[in-house]
C-alpha atoms as a PDB file:
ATOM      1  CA  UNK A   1       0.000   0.000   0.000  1.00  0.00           C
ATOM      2  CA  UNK A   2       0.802   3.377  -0.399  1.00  0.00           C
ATOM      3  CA  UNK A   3       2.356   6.012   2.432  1.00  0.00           C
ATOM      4  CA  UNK A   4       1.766   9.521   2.263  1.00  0.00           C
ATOM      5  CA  UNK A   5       5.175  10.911   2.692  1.00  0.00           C
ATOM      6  CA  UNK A   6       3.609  13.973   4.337  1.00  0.00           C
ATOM      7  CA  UNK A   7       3.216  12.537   7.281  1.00  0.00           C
ATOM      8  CA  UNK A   8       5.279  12.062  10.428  1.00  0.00           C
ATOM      9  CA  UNK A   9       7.427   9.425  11.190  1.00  0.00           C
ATOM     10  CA  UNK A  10       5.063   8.480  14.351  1.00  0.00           C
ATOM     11  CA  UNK A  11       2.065   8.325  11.843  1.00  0.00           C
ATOM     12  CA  UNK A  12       4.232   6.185   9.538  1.00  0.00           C
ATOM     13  CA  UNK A  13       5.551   3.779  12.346  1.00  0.00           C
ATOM     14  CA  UNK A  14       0.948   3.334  13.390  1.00  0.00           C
ATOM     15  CA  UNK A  15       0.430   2.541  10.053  1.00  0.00           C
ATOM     16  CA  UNK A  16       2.930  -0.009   9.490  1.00  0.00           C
ATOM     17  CA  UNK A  17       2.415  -1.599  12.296  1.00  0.00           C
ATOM     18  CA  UNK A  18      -1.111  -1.900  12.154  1.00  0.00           C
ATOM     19  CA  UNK A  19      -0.966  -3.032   8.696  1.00  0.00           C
ATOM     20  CA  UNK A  20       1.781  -5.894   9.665  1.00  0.00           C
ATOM     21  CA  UNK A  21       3.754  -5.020   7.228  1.00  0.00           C
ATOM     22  CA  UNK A  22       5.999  -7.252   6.430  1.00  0.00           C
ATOM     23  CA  UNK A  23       8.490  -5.099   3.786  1.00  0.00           C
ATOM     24  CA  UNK A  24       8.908  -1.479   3.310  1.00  0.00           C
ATOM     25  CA  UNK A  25      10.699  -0.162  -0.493  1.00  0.00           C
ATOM     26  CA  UNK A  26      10.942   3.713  -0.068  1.00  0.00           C
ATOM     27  CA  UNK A  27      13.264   6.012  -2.311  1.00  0.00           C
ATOM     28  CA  UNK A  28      16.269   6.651  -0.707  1.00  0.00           C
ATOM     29  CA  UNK A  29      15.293  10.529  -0.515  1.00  0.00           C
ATOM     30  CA  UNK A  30      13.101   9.473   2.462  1.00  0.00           C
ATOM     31  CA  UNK A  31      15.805   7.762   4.617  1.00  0.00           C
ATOM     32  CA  UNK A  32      15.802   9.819   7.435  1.00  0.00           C
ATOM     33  CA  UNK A  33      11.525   9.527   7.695  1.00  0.00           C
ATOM     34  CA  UNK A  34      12.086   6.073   7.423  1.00  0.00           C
ATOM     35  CA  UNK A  35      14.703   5.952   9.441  1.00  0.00           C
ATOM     36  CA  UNK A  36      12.584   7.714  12.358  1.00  0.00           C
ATOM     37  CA  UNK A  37       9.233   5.280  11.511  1.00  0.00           C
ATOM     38  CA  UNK A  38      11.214   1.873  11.654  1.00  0.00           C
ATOM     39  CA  UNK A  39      12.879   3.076  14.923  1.00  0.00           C
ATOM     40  CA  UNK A  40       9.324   3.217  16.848  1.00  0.00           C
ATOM     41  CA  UNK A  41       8.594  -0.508  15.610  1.00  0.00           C
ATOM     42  CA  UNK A  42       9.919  -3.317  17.917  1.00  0.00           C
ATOM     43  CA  UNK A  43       9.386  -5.441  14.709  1.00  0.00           C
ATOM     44  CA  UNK A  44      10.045  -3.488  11.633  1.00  0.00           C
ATOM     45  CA  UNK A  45       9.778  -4.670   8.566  1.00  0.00           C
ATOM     46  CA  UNK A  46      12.573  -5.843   5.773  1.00  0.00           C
ATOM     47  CA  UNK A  47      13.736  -2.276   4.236  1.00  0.00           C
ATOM     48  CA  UNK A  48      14.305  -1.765   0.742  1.00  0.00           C
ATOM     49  CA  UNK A  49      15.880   0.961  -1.012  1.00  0.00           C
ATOM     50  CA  UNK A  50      14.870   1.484  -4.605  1.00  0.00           C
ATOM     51  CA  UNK A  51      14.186   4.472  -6.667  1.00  0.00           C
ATOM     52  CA  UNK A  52      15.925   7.915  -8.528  1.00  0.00           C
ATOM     53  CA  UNK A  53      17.131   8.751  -5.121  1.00  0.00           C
ATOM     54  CA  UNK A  54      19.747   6.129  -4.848  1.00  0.00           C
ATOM     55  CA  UNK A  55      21.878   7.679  -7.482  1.00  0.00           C
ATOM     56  CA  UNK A  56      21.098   4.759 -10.159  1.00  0.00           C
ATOM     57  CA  UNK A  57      22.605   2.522  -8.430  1.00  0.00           C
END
């Protein structure tokens, strides 16, 4: 599903978690929201990086 970047990493962090999510792929431009929604989750999910932000890599 969908996240709207607009919101706050707290907001993020609900959502995932109450969705069980079970793997996040974000553009690397959001990192440090990311960053801040997977650190309020004492089970986050697998994290993948994927998008223009990573420098084509």
């Amino acid at each position: 599903m969908a996240v709207n970047t607009r919101l706050s990493a707290q907001e993020i962090a609900c959502i995932l978690e109450h969705c069980e999510s079970a793997v996040l792929i974000h553009d690397p431009v959001f990192d440090e929201l990311v960053d801040g929604a997977l650190a309020r989750l004492a089970a986050p999910p697998i994290r993948i990086r994927a998008g223009e932000g990573d420098g084509g890599a």
